[in-house]
C-alpha atoms as a PDB file:
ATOM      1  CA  UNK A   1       9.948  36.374  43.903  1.00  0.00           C
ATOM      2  CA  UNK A   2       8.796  38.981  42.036  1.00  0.00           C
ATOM      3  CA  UNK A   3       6.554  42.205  43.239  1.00  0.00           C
ATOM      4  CA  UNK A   4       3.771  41.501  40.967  1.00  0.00           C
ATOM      5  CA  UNK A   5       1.168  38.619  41.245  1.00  0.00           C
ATOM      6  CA  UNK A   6       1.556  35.655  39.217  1.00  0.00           C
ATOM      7  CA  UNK A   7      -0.728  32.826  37.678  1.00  0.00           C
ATOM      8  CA  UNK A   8      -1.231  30.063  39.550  1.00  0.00           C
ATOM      9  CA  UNK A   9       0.547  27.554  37.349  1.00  0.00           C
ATOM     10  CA  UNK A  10       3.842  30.089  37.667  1.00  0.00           C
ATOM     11  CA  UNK A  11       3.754  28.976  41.660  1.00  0.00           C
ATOM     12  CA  UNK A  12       5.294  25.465  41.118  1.00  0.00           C
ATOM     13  CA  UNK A  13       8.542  26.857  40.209  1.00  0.00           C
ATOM     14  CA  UNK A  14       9.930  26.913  43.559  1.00  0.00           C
ATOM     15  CA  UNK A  15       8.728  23.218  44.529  1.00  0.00           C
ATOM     16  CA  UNK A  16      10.186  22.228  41.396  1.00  0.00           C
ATOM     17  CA  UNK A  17      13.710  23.356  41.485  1.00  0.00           C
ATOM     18  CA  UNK A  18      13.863  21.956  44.911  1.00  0.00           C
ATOM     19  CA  UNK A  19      12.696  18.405  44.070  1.00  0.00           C
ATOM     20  CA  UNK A  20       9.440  18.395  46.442  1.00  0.00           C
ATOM     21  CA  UNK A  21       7.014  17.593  43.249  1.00  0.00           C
ATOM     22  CA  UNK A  22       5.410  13.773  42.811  1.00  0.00           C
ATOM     23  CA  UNK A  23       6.167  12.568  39.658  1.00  0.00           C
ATOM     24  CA  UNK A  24       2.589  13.750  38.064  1.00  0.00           C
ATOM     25  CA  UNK A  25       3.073  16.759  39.126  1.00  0.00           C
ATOM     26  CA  UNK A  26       6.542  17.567  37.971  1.00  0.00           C
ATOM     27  CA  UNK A  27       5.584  16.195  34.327  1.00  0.00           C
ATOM     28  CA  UNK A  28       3.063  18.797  33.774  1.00  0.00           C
ATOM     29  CA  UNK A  29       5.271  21.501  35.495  1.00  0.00           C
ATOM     30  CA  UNK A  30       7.852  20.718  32.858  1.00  0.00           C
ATOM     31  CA  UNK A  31       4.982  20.555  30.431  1.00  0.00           C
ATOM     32  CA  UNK A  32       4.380  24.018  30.950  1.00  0.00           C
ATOM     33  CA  UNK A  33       8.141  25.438  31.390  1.00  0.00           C
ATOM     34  CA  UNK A  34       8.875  24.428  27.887  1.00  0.00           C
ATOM     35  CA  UNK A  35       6.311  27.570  26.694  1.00  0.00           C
ATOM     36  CA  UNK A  36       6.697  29.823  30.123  1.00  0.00           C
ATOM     37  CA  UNK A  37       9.889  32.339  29.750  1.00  0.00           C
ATOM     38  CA  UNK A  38       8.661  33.562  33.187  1.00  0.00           C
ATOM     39  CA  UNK A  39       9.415  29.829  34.741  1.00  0.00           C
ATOM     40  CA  UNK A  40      12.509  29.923  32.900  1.00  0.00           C
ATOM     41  CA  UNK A  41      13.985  33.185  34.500  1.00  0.00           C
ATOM     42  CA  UNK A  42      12.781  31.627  38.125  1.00  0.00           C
ATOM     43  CA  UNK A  43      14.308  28.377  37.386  1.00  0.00           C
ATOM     44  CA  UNK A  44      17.331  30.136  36.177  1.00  0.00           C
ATOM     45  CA  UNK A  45      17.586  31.831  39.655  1.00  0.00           C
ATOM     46  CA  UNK A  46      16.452  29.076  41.652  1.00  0.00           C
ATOM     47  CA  UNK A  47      18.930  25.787  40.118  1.00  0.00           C
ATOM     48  CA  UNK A  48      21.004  25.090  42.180  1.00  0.00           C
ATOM     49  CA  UNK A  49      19.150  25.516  45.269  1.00  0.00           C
ATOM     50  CA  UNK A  50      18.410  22.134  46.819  1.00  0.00           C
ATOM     51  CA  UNK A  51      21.973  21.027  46.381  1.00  0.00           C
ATOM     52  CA  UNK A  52      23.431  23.927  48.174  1.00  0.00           C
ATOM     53  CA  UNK A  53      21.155  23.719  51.031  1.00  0.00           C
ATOM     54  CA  UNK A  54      21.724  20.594  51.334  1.00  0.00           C
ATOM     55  CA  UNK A  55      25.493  21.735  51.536  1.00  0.00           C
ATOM     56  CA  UNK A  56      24.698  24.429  54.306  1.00  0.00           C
ATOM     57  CA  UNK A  57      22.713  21.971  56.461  1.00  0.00           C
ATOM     58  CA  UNK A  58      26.112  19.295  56.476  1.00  0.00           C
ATOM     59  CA  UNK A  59      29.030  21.441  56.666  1.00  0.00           C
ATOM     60  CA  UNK A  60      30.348  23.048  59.664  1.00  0.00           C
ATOM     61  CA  UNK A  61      30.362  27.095  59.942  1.00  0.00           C
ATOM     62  CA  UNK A  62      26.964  27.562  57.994  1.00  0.00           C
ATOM     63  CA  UNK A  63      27.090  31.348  57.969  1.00  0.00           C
ATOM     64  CA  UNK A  64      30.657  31.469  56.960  1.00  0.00           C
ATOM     65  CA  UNK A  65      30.534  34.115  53.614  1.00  0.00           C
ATOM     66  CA  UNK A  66      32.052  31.441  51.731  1.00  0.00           C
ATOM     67  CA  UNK A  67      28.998  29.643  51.848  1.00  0.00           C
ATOM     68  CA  UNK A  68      26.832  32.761  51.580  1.00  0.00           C
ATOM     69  CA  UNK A  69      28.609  33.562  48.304  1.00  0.00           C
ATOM     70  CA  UNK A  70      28.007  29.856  46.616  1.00  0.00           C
ATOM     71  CA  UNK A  71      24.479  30.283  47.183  1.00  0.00           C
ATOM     72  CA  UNK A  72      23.968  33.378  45.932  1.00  0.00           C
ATOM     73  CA  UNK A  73      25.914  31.898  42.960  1.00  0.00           C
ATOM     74  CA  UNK A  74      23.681  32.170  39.747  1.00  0.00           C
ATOM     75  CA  UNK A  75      24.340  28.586  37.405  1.00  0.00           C
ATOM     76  CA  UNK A  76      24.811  29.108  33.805  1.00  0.00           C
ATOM     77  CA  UNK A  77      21.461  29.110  31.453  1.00  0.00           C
ATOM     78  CA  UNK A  78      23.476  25.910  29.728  1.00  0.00           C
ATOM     79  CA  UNK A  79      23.563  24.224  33.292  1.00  0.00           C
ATOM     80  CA  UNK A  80      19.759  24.625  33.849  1.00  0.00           C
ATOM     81  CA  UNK A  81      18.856  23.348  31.042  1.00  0.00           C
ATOM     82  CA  UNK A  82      20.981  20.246  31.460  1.00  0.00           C
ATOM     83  CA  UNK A  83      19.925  19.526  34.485  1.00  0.00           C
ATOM     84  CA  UNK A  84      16.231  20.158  33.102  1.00  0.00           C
ATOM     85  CA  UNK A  85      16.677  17.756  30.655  1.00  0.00           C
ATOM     86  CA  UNK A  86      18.380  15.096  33.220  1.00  0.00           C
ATOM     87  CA  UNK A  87      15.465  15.612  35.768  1.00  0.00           C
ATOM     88  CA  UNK A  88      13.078  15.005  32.702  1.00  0.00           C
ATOM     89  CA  UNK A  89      14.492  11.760  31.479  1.00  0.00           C
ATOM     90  CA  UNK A  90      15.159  10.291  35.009  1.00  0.00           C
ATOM     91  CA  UNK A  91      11.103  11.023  35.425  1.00  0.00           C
ATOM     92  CA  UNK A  92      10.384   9.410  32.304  1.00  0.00           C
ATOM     93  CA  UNK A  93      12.787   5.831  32.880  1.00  0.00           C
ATOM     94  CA  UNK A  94      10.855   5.856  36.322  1.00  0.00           C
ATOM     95  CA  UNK A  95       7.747   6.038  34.366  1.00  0.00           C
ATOM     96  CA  UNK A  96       8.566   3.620  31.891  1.00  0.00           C
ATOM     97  CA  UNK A  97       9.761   1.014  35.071  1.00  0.00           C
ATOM     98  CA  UNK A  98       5.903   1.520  36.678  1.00  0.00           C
ATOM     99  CA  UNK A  99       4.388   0.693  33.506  1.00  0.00           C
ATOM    100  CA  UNK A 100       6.341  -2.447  32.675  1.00  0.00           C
ATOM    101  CA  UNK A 101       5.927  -3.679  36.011  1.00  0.00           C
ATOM    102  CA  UNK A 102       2.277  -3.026  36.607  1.00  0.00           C
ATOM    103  CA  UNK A 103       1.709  -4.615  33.001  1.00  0.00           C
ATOM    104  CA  UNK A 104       3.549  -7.802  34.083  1.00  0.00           C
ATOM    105  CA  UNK A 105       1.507  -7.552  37.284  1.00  0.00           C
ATOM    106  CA  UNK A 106      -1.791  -7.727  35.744  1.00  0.00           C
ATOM    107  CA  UNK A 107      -0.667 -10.052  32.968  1.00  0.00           C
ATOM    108  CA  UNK A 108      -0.108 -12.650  35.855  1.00  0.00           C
ATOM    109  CA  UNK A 109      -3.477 -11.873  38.504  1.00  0.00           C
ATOM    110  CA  UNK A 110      -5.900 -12.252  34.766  1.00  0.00           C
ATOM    111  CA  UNK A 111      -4.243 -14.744  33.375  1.00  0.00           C
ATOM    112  CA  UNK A 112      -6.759 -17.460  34.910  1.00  0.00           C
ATOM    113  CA  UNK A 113      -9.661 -15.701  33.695  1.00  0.00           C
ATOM    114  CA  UNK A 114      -8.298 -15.256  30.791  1.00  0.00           C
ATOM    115  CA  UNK A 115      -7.372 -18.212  29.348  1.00  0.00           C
ATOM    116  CA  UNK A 116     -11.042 -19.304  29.766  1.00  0.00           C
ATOM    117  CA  UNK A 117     -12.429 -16.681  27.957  1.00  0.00           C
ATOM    118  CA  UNK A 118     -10.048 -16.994  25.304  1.00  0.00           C
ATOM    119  CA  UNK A 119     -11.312 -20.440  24.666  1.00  0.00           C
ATOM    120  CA  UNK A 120     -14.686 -19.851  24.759  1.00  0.00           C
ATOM    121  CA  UNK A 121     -14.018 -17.566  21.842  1.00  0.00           C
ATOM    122  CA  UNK A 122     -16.182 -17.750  18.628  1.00  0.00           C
ATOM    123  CA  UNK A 123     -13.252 -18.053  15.674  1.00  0.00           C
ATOM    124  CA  UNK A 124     -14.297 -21.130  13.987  1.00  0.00           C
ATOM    125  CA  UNK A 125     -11.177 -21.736  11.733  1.00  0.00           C
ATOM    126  CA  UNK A 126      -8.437 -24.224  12.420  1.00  0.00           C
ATOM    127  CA  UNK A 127      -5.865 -22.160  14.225  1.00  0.00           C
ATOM    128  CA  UNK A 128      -8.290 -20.500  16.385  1.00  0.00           C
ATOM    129  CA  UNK A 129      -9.682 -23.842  17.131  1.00  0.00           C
ATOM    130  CA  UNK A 130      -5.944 -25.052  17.695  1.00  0.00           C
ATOM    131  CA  UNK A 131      -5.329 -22.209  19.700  1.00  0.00           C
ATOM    132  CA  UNK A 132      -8.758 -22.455  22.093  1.00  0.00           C
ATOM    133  CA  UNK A 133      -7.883 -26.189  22.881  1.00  0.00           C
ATOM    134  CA  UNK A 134      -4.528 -25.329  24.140  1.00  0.00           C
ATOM    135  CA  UNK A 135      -5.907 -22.367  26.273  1.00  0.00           C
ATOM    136  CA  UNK A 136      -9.180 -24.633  27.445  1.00  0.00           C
ATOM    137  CA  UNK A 137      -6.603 -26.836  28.568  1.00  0.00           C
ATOM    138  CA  UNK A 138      -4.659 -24.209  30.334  1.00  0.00           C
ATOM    139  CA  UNK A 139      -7.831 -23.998  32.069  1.00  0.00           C
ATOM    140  CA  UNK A 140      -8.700 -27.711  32.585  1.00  0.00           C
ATOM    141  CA  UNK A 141      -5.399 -27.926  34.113  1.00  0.00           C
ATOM    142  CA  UNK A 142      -6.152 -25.348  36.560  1.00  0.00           C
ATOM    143  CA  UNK A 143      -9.762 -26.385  37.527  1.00  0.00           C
ATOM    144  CA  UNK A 144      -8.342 -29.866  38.202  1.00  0.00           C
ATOM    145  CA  UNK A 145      -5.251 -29.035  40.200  1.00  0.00           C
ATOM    146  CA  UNK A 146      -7.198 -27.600  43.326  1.00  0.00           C
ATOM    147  CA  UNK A 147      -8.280 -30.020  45.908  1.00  0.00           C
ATOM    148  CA  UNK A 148     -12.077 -28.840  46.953  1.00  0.00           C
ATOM    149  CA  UNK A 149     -14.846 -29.228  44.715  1.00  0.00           C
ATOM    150  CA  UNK A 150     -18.522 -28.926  44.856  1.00  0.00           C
ATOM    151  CA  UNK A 151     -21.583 -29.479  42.077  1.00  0.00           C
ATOM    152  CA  UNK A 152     -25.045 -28.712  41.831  1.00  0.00           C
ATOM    153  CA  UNK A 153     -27.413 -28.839  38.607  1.00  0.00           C
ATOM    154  CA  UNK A 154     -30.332 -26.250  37.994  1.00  0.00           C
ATOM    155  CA  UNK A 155     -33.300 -28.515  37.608  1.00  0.00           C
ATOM    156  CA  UNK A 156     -34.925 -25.754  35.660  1.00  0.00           C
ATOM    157  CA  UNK A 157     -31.810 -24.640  33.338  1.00  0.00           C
ATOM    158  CA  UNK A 158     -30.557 -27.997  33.146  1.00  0.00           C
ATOM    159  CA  UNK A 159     -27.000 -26.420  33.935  1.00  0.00           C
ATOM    160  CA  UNK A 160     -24.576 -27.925  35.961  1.00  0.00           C
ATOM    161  CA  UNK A 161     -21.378 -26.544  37.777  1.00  0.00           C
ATOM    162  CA  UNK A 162     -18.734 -27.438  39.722  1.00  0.00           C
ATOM    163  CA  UNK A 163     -16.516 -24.864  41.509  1.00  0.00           C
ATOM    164  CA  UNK A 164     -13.018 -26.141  42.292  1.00  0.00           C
ATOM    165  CA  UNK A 165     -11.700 -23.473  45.262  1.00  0.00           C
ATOM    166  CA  UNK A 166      -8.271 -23.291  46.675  1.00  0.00           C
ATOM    167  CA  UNK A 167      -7.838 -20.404  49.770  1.00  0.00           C
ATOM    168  CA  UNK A 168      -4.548 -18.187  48.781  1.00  0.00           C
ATOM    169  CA  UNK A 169      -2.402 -15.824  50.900  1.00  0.00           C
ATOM    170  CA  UNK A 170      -4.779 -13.090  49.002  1.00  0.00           C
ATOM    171  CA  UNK A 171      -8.056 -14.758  48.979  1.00  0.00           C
ATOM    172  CA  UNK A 172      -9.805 -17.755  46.830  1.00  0.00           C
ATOM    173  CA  UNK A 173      -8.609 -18.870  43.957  1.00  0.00           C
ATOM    174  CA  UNK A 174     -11.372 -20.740  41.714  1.00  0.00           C
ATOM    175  CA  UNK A 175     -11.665 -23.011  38.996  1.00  0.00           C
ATOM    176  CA  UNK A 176     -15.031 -23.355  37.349  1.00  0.00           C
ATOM    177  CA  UNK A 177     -16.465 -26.579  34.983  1.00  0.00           C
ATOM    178  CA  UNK A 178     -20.046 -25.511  33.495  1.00  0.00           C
ATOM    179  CA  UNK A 179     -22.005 -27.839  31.516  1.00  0.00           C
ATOM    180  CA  UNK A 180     -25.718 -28.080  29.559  1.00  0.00           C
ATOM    181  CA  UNK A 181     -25.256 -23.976  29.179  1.00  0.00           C
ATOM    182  CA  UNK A 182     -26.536 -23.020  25.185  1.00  0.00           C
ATOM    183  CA  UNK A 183     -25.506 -19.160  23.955  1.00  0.00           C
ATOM    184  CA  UNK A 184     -25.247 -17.128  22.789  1.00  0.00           C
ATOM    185  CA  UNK A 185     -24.877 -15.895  26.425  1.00  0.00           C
ATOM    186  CA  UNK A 186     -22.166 -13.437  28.395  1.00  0.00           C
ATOM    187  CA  UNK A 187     -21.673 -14.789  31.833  1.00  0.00           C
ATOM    188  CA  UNK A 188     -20.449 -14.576  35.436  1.00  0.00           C
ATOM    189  CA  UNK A 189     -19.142 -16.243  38.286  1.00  0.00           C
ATOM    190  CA  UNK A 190     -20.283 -14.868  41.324  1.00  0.00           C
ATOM    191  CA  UNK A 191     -19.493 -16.055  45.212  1.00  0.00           C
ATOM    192  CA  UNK A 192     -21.729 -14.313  47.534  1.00  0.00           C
ATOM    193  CA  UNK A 193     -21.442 -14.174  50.980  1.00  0.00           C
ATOM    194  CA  UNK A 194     -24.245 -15.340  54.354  1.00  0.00           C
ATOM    195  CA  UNK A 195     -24.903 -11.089  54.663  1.00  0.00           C
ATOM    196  CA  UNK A 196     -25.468 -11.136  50.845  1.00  0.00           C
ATOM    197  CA  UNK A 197     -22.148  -9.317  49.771  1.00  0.00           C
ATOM    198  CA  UNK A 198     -21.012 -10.325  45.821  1.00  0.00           C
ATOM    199  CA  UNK A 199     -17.775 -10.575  44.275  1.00  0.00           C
ATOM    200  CA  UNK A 200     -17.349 -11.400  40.659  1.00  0.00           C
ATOM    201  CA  UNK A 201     -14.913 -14.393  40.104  1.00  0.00           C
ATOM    202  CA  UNK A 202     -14.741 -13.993  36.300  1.00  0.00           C
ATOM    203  CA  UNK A 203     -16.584 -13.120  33.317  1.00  0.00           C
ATOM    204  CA  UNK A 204     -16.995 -15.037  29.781  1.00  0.00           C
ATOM    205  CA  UNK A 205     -19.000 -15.247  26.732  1.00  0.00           C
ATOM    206  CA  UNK A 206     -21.153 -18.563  25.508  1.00  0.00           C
ATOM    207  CA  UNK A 207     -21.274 -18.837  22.200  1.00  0.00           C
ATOM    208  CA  UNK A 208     -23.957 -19.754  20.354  1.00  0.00           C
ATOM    209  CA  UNK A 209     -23.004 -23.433  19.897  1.00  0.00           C
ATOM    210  CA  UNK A 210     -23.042 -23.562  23.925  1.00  0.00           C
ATOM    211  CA  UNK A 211     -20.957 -26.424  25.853  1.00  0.00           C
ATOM    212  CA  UNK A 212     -21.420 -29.508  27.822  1.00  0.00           C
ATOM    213  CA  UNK A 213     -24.165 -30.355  25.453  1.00  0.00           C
ATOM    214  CA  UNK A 214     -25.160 -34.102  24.646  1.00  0.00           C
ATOM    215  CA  UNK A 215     -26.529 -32.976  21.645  1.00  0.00           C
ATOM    216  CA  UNK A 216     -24.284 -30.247  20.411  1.00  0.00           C
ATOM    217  CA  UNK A 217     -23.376 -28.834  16.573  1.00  0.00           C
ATOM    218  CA  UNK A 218     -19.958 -29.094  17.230  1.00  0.00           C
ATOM    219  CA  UNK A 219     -17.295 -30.647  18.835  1.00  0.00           C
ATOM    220  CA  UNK A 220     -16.517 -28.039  20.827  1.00  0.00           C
ATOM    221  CA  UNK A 221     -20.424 -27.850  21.567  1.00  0.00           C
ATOM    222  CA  UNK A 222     -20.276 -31.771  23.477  1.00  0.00           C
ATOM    223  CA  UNK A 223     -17.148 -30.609  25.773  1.00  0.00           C
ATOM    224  CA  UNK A 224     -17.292 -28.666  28.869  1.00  0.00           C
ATOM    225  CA  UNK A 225     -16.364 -25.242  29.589  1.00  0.00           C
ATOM    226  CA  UNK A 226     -13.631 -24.606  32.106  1.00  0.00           C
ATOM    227  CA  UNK A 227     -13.157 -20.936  33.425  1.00  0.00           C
ATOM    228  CA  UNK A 228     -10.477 -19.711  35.965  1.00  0.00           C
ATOM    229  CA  UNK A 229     -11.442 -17.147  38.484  1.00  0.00           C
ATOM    230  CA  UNK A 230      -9.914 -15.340  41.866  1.00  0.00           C
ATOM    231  CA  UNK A 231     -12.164 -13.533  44.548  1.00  0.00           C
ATOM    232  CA  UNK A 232     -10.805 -11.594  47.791  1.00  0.00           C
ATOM    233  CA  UNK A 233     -12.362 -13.433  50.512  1.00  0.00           C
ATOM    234  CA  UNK A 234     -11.450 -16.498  52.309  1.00  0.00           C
ATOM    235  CA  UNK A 235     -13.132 -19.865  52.276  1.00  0.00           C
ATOM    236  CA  UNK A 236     -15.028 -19.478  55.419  1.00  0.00           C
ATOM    237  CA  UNK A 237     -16.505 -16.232  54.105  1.00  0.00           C
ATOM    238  CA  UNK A 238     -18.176 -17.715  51.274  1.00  0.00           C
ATOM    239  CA  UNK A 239     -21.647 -19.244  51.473  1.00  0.00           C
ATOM    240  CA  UNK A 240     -22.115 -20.386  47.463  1.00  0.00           C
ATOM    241  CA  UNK A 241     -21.720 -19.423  43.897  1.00  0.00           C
ATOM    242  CA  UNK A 242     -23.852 -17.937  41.483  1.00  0.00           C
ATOM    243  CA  UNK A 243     -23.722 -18.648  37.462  1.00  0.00           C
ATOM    244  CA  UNK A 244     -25.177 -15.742  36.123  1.00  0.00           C
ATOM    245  CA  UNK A 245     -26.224 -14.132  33.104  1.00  0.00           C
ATOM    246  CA  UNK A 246     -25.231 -10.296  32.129  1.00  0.00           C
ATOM    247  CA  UNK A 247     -29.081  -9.828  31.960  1.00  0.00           C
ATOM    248  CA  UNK A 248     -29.066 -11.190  35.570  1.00  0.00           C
ATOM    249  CA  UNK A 249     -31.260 -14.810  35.066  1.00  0.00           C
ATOM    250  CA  UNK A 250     -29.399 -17.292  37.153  1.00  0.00           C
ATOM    251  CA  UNK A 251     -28.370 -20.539  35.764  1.00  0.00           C
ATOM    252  CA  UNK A 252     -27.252 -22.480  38.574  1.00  0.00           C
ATOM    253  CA  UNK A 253     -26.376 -22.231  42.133  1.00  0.00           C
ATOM    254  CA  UNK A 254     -23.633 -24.193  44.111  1.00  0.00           C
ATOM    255  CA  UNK A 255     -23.124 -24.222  47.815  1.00  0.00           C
ATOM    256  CA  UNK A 256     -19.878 -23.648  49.336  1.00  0.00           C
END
């Protein structure tokens, strides 16, 4: 457009006036044409454009000199910059729309696991205690509801688990009740595979009171722990489960 070179970050200005940007790249272009005068002239020259071809491409007579003469038609500096300012907030609504939606996504595939590690939570005061009884029974609720279960015990450990497993559209959905495990500890829930492949199920931290204890400090201590979980694979291409800890010992293993 002009007859000397340019910076790179000067050569968007074209894609941009005509609309061709993603959304990532348009916010930084618009970033850096709010302290660029050069953009500003090209955008100046250039607004307009996309519309107008659009124009040429519909109407009959294309090369008629009326149409030559709208597109050689230079918009207002007050025009550009409303039209600026309308591209920017339609960007940033569209933004706004992802994020809401991808939070409400991922508030709904963790909730599972997260209710379980809520409750295995360490806040020893009465409305945390409340509050981790209502979410352990969130998970209860869960663990119970699915129709396959299996159990083992770790002879060595002294842990037992049963996995509760229900096959979704997207994969397994699992429901986990662990017992005779003392903490402090941070955990895992692994399925594994007959070629050896892992997935991680969930996550959670033991605390030091432990659960499913017949001897245990605390209330809390004597019940079981119930975790939700979700993995991608199917029933069939599971061969057990793995209770782990973070430092890799393993507590107990169930079949599938």
């Amino acid at each position: 457009m002009m007859g000397s070179p340019v910076p790179n970050e000067h050569e968007t200005v074209g894609a941009y006036a005509l609309g061709i940007l993603d959304d990532a790249e348009a916010t930084a272009f618009e970033a850096h044409l709010a302290t660029c005068e050069w953009c500003a002239q090209q955008l100046d020259e250039l607004a307009g454009m996309e519309p107008m071809l659009a124009a040429l491409a519909d109407l009959p007579g294309a090369g008629t000199p009326a149409i030559g003469e709208s597109l050689s038609a230079k918009p207002s500096p007050r025009i550009v910059n409303k039209l600026v300012d309308e591209v920017a907030e339609r960007r940033a609504q569209k933004r706004r729309r992802s994020f809401y939606m991808v939070a409400a996504a991922a508030a709904l595939i963790i909730g599972g696991p997260f209710v379980a590690m809520a409750a295995s939570g360490g806040d020893d005061s009465g409305g945390g205690a409340k509050q981790g009884q209502v979410l352990a029974g969130t998970a209860k609720d869960l663990f119970e509801s699915m129709p396959d279960k299996v159990s083992a015990t770790d002879s060595s450990t002294g842990v037992s688990a049963t996995v509760a497993m229900q096959e979704k559209d997207w994969g397994t959905s699992l429901g986990l009740e662990l017992k005779g495990v003392k903490g402090p500890l941070k955990c895992s829930l692994i399925a594994v595979s007959s070629n050896g492949e892992r997935w991680t199920a969930s996550t959670w931290s033991v605390g030091k009171w432990g659960y499913g204890l017949a001897d245990g400090k605390t209330p809390e201590s004597k019940q079981p722990l119930y975790i939700g979980g979700a993995v991608a694979p199917t029933l069939n291409d599971i061969d057990h489960f793995e209770v782990v800890t973070s430092d890799g010992k393993k507590l107990v293993q169930v079949a599938a």
